[in-house]
C-alpha atoms as a PDB file:
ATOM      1  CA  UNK A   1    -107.693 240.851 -19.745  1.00  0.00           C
ATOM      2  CA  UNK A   2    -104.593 243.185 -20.190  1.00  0.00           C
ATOM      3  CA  UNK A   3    -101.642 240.870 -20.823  1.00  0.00           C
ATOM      4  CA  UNK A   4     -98.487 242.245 -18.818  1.00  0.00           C
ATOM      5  CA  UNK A   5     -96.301 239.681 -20.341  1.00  0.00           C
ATOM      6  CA  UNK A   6     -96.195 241.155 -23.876  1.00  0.00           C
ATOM      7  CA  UNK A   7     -92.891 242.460 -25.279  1.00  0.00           C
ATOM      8  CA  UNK A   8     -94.762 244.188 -27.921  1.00  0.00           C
ATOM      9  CA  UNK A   9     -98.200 246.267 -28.667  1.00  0.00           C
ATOM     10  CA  UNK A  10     -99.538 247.513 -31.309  1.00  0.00           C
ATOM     11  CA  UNK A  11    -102.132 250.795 -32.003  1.00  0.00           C
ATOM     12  CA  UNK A  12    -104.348 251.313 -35.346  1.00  0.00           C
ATOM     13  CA  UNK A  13    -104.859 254.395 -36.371  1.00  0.00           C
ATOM     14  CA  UNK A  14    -107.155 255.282 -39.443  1.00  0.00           C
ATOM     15  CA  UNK A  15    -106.294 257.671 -42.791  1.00  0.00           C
ATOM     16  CA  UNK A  16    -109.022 258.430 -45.361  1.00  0.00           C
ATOM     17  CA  UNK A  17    -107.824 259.903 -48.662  1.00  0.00           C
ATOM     18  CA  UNK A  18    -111.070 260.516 -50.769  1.00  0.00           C
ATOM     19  CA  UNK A  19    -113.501 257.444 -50.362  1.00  0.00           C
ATOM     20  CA  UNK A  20    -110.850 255.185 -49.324  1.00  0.00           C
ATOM     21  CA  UNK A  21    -110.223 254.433 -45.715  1.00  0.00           C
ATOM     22  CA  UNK A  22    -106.557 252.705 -45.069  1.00  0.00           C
ATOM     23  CA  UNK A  23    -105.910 251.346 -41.083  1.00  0.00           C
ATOM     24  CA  UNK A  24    -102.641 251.573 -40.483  1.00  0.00           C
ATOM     25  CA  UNK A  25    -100.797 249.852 -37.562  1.00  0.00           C
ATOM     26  CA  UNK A  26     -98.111 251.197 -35.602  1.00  0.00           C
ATOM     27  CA  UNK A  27     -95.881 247.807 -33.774  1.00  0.00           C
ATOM     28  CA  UNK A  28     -94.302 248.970 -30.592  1.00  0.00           C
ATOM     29  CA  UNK A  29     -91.854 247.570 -27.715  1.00  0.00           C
ATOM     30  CA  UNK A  30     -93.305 247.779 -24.277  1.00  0.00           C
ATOM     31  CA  UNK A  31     -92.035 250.975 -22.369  1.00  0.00           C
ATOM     32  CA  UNK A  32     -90.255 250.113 -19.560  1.00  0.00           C
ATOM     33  CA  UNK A  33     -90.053 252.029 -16.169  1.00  0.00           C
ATOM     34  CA  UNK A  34     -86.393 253.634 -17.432  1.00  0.00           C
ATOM     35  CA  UNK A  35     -88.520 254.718 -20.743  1.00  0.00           C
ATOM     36  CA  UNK A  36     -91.044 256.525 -18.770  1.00  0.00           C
ATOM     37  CA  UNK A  37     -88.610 257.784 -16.610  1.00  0.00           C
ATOM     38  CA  UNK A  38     -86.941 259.955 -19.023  1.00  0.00           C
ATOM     39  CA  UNK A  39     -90.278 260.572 -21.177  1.00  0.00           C
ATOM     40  CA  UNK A  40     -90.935 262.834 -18.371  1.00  0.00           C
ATOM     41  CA  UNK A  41     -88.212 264.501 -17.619  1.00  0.00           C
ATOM     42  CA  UNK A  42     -88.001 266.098 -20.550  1.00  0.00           C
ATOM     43  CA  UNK A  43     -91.617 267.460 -20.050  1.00  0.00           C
ATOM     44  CA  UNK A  44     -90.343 269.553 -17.224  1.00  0.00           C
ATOM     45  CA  UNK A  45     -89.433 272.540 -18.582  1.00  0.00           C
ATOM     46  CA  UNK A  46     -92.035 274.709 -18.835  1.00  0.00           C
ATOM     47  CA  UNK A  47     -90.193 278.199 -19.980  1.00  0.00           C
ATOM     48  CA  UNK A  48     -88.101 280.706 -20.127  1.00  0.00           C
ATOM     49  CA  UNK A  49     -87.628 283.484 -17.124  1.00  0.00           C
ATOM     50  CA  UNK A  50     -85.245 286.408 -18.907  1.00  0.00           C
ATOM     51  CA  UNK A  51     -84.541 289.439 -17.048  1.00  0.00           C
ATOM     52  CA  UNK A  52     -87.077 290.960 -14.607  1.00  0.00           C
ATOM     53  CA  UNK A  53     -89.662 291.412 -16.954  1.00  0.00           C
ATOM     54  CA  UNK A  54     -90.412 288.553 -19.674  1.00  0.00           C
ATOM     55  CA  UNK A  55     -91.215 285.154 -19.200  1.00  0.00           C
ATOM     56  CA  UNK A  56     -91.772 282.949 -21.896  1.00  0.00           C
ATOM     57  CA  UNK A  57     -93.583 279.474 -21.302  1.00  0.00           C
ATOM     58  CA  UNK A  58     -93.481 276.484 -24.010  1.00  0.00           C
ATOM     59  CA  UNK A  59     -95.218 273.390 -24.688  1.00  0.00           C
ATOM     60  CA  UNK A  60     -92.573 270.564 -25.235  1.00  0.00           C
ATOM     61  CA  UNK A  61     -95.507 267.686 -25.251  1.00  0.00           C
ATOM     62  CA  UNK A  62     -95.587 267.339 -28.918  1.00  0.00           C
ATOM     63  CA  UNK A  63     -91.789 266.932 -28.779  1.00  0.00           C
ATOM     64  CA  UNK A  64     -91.790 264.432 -25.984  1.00  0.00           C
ATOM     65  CA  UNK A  65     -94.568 262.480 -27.892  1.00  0.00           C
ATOM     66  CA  UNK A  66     -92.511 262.143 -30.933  1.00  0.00           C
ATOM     67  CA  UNK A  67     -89.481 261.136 -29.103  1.00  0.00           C
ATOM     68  CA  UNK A  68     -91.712 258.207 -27.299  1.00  0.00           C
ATOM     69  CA  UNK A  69     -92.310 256.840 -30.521  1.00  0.00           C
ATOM     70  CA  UNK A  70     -88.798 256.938 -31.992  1.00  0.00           C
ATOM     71  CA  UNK A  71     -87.645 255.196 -29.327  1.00  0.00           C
ATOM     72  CA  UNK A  72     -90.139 252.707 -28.887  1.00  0.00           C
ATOM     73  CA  UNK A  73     -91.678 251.721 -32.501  1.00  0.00           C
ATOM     74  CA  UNK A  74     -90.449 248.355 -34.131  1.00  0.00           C
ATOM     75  CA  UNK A  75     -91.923 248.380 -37.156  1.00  0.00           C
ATOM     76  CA  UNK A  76     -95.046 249.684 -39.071  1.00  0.00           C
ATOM     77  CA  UNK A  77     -97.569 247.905 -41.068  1.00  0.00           C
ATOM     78  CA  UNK A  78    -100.124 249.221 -43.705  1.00  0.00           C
ATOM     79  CA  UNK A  79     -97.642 251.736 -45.370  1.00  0.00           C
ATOM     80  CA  UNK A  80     -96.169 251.845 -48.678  1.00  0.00           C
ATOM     81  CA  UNK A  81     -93.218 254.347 -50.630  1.00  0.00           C
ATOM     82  CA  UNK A  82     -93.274 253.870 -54.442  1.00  0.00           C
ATOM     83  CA  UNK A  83     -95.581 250.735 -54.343  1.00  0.00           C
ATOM     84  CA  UNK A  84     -93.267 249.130 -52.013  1.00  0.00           C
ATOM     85  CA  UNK A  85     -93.282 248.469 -48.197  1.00  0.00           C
ATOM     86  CA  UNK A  86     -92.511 251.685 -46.473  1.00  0.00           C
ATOM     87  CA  UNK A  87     -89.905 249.554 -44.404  1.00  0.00           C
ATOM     88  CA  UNK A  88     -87.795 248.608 -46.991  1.00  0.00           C
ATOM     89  CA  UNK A  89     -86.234 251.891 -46.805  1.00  0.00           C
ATOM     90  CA  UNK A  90     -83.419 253.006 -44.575  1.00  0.00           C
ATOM     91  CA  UNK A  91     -85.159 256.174 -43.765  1.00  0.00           C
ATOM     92  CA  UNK A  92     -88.667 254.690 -42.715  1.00  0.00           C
ATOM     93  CA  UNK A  93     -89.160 256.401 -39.810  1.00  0.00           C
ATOM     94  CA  UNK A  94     -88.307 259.799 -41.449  1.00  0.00           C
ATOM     95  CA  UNK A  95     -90.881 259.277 -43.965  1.00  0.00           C
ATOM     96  CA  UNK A  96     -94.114 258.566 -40.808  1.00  0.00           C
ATOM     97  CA  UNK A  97     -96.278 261.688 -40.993  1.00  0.00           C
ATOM     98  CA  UNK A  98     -95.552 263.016 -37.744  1.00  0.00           C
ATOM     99  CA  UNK A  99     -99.280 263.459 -37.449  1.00  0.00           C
ATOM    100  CA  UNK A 100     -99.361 259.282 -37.496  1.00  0.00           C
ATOM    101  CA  UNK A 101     -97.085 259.185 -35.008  1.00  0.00           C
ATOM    102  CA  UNK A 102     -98.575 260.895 -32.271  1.00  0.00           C
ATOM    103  CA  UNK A 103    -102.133 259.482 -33.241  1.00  0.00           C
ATOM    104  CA  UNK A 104    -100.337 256.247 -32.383  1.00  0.00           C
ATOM    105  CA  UNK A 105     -98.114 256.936 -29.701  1.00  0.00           C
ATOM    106  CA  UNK A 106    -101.462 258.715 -27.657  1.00  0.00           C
ATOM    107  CA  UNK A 107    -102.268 255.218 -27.225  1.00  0.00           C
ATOM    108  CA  UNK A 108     -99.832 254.941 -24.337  1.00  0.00           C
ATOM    109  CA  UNK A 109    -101.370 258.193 -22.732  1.00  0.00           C
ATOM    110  CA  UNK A 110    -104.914 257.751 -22.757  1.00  0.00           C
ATOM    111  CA  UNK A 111    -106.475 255.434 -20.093  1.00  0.00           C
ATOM    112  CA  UNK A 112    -109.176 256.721 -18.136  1.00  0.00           C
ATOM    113  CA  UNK A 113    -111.882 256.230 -15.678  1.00  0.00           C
ATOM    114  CA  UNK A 114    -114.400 254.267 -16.049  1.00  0.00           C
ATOM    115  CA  UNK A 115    -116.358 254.079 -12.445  1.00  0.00           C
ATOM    116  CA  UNK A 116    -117.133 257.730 -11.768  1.00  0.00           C
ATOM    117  CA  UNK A 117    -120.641 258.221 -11.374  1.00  0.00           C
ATOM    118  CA  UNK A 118    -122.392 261.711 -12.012  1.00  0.00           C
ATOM    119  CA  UNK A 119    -123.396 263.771  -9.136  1.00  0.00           C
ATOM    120  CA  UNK A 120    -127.105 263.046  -9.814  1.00  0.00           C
ATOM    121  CA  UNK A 121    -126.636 259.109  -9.318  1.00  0.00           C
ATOM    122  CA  UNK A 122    -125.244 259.277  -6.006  1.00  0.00           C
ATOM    123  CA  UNK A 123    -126.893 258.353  -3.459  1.00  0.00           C
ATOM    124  CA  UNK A 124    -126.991 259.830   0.191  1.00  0.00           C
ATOM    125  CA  UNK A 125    -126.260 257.048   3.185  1.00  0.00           C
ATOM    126  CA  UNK A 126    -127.607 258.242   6.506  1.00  0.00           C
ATOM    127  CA  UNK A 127    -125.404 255.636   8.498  1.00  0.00           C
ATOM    128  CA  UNK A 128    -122.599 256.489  10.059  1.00  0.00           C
ATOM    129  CA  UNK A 129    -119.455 256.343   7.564  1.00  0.00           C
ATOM    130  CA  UNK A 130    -117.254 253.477   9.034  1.00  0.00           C
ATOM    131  CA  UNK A 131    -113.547 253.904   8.565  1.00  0.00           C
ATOM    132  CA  UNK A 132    -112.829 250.408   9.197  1.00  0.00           C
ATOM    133  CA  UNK A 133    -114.042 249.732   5.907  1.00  0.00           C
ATOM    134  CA  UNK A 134    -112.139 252.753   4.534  1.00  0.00           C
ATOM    135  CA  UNK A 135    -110.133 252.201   1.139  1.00  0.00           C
ATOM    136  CA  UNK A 136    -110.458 253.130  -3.072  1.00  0.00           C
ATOM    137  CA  UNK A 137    -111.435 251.237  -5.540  1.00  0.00           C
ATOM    138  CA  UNK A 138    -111.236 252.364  -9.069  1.00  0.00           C
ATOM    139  CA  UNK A 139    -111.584 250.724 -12.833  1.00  0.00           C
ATOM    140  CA  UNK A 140    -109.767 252.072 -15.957  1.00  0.00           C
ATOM    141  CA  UNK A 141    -110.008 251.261 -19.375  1.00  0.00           C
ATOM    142  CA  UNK A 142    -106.541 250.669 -21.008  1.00  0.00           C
ATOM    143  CA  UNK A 143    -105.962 249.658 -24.837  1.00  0.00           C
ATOM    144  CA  UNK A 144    -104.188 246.830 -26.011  1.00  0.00           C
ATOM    145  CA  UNK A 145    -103.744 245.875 -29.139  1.00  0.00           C
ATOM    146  CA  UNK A 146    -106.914 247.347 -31.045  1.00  0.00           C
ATOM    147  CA  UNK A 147    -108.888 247.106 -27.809  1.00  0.00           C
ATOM    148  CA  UNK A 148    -110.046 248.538 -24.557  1.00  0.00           C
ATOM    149  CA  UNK A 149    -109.046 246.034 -21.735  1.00  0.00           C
ATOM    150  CA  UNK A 150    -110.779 247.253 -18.028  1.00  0.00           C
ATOM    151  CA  UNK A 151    -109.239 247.091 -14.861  1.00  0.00           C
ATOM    152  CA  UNK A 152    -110.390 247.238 -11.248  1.00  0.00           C
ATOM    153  CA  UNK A 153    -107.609 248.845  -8.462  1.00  0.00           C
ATOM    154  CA  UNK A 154    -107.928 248.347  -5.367  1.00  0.00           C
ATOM    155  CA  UNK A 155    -106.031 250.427  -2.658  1.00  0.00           C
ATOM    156  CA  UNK A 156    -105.551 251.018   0.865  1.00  0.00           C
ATOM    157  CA  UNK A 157    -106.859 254.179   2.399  1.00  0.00           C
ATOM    158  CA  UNK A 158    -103.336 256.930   2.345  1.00  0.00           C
ATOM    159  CA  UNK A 159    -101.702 257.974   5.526  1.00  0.00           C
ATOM    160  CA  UNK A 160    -101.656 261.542   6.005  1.00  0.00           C
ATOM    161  CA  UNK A 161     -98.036 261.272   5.141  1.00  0.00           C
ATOM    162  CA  UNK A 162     -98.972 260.243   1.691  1.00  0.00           C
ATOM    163  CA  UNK A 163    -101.195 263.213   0.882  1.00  0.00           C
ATOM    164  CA  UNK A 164     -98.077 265.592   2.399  1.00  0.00           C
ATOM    165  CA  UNK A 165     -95.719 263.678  -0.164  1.00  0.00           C
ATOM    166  CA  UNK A 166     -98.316 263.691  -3.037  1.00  0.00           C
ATOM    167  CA  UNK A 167     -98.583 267.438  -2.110  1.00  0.00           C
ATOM    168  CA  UNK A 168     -94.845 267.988  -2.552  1.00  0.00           C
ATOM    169  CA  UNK A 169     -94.061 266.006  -5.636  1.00  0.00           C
ATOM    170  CA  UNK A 170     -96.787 267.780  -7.105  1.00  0.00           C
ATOM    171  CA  UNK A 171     -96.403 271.460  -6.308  1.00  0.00           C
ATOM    172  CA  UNK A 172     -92.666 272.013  -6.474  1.00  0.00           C
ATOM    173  CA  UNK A 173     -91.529 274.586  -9.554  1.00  0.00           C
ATOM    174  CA  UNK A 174     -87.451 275.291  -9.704  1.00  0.00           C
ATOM    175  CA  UNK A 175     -85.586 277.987 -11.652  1.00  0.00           C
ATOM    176  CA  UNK A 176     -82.575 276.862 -12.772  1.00  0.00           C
ATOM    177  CA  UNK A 177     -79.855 278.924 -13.874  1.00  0.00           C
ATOM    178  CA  UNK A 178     -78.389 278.585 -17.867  1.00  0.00           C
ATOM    179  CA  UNK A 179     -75.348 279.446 -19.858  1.00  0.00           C
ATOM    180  CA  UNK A 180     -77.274 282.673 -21.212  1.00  0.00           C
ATOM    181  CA  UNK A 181     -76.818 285.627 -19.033  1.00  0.00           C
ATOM    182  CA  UNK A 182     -79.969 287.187 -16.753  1.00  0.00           C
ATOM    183  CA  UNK A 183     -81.976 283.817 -18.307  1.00  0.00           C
ATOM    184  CA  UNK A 184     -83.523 281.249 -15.962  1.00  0.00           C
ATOM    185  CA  UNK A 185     -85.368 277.857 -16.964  1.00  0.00           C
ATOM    186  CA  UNK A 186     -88.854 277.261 -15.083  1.00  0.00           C
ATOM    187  CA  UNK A 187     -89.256 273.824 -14.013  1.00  0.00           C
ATOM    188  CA  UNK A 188     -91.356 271.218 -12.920  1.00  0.00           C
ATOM    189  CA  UNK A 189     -89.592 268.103 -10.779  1.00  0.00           C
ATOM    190  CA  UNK A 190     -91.358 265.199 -13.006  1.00  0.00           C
ATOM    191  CA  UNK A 191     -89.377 261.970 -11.372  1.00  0.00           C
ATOM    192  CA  UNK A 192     -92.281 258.965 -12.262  1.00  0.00           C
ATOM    193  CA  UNK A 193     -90.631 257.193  -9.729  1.00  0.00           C
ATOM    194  CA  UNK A 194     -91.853 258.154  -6.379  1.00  0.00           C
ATOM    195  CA  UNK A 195     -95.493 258.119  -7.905  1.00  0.00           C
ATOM    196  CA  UNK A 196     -94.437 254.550  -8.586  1.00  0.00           C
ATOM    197  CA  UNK A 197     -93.403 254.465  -4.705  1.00  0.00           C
ATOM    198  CA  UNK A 198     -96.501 255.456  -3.280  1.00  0.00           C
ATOM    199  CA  UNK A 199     -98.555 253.322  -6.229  1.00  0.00           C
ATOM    200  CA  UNK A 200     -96.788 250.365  -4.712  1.00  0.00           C
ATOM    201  CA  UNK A 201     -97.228 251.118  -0.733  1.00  0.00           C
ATOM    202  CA  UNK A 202    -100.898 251.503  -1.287  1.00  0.00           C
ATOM    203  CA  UNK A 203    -101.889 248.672  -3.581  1.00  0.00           C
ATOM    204  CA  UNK A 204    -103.763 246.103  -2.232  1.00  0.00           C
ATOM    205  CA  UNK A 205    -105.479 244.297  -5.172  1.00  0.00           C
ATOM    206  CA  UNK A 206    -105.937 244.272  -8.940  1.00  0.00           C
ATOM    207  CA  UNK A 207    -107.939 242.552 -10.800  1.00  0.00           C
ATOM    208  CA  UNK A 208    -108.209 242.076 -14.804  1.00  0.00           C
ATOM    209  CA  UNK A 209    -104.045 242.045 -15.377  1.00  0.00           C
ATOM    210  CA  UNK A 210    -102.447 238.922 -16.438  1.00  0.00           C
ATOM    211  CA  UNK A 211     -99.392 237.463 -17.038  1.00  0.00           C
ATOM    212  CA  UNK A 212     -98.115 234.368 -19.088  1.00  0.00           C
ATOM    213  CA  UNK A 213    -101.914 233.555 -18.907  1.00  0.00           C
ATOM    214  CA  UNK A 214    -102.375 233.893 -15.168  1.00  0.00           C
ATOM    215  CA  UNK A 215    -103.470 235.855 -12.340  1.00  0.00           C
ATOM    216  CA  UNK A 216    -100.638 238.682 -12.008  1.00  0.00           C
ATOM    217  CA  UNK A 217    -101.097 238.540  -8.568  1.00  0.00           C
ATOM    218  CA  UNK A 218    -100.142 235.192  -8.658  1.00  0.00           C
ATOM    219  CA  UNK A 219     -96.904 235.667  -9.997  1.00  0.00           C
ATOM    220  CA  UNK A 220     -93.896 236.371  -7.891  1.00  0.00           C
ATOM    221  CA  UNK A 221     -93.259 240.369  -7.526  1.00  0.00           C
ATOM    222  CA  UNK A 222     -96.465 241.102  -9.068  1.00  0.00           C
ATOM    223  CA  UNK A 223     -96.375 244.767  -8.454  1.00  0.00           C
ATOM    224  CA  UNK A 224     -93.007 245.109 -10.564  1.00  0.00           C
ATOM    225  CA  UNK A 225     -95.224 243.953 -13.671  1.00  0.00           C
ATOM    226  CA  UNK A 226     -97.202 246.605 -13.688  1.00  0.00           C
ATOM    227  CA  UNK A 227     -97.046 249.803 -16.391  1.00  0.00           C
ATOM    228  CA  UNK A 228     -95.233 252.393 -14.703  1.00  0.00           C
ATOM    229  CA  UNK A 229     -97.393 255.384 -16.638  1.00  0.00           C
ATOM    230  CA  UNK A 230    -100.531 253.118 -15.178  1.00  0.00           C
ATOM    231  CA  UNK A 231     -98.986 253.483 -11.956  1.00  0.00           C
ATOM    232  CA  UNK A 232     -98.875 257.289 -12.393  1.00  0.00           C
ATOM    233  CA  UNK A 233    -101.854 258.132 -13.352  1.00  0.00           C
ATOM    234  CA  UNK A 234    -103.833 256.085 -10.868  1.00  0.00           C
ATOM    235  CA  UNK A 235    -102.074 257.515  -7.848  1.00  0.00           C
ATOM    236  CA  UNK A 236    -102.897 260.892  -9.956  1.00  0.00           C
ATOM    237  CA  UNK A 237    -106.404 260.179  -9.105  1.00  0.00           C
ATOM    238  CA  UNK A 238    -105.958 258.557  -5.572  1.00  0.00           C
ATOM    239  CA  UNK A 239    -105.301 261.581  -4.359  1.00  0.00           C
ATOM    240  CA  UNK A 240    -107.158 264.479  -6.784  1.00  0.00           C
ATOM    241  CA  UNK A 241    -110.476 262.360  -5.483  1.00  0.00           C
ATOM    242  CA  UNK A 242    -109.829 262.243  -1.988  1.00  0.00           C
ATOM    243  CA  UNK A 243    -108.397 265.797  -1.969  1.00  0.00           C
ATOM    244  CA  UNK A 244    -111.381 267.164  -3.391  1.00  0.00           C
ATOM    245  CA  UNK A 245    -113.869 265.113  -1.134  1.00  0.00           C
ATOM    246  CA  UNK A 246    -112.159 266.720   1.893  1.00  0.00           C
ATOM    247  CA  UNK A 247    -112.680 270.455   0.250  1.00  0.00           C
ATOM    248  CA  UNK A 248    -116.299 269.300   0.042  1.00  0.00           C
ATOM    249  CA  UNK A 249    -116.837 268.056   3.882  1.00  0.00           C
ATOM    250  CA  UNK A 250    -115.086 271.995   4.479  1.00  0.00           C
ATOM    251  CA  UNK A 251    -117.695 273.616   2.010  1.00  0.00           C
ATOM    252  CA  UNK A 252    -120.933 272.035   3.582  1.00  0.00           C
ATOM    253  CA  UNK A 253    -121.184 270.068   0.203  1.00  0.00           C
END
């Protein structure tokens, strides 16, 4: 079960130097929705338009990453500096290869799928396709402290308002004016928070979250409990799935 009640989590990652393997275990708060929030705005800048003829696009993911795990790590465990604990000194954090620290903050970022079957296992129904019975279920494995926890989602079929919203948060680019003269930044609007919206108007059941030991659907606001990243990234697929099943009824597939 993933436990939606912890304050903390932790992720292991592993170093070998010669024959020796050392696991090494990063402690972290629980992001909250404000955390994930500004994680990705600062992923939204995607270059550089100067003048009429250059553009210049950057990768700021590496950056982000880093500054997800300054701001959430409490403490580190495994690591040593002179033969002492590695948190004994002021400078700790300073001292994390920052190789270890996105190994460890990728934890966070890399749920997936777990119930989509390959093209050759399907299996073509020659009933009729009843829309009364219409809705999306998906399961995801998630890790949790040093293991994979699986989830089932289950949502209600989107309006067609919904896909026109999901279109629009996800196809908007800006460019925004800077100090620098004839220079322009490219962005990409990256509020979480209407993802979060949409995660929580078409939601209908989950199953394999708890909280304090229980059921989170038995507890009061359930839907607040849940990761907002989670959130993301399912309604991420909600909508790349059923998108691309209605190119395939237009291409005879």
């Amino acid at each position: 079960m993933y436990d939606l009640s912890l304050e903390e989590c932790f992720f292991t990652i592993r170093e070998v130097r010669g024959d020796q393997k050392f696991l090494l275990k990063h402690v972290f708060r629980v992001p909250a929705l404000e955390d994930w929030v500004e994680y990705h705005k600062g992923t939204s800048q995607l270059g550089l338009s100067k003048g009429r003829d250059t553009i210049e696009m950057s990768n700021v993911r590496q950056e982000r990453d880093t500054w997800l795990w300054e701001e959430l790590i409490v403490k580190v465990e495994g690591y040593l500096w002179k033969g002492k604990s590695i948190t004994e000194s002021k400078d700790w954090k300073e001292k994390i290869p920052l190789a270890h620290k996105l190994e460890a903050v990728s934890g966070f970022l890399l749920s997936g799928r777990e119930d989509v079957p390959a093209e050759a296992e399907l299996i073509e129904v020659e009933e009729g396709f009843d829309l009364a019975e219409g809705g999306i279920e998906m399961r995801f494995a998630i890790f949790q402290n040093g293991k994979t926890e699986r989830v089932s989602l289950s949502f209600k079929s989107p309006e067609a308002s919904d896909y026109l919203r999901f279109s629009r948060l996800t196809s908007k680019m800006q460019l925004q004016r800077t100090k620098q003269r004839n220079v322009s930044a490219i962005r990409v609007p990256t509020d979480i928070r209407p993802f979060v919206e949409l995660f929580d108007k078409l939601i209908d059941k989950v199953v394999g979250y708890i909280f304090d030991g229980k059921d989170v659907m038995l507890v009061p606001n359930w839907k607040d409990k849940i990761d907002a990243l989670q959130k993301r990234m399912a309604v991420q697929e909600i909508f790349t799935v059923s998108l691309q099943e209605e190119e395939g009824k237009f291409s005879g597939d």
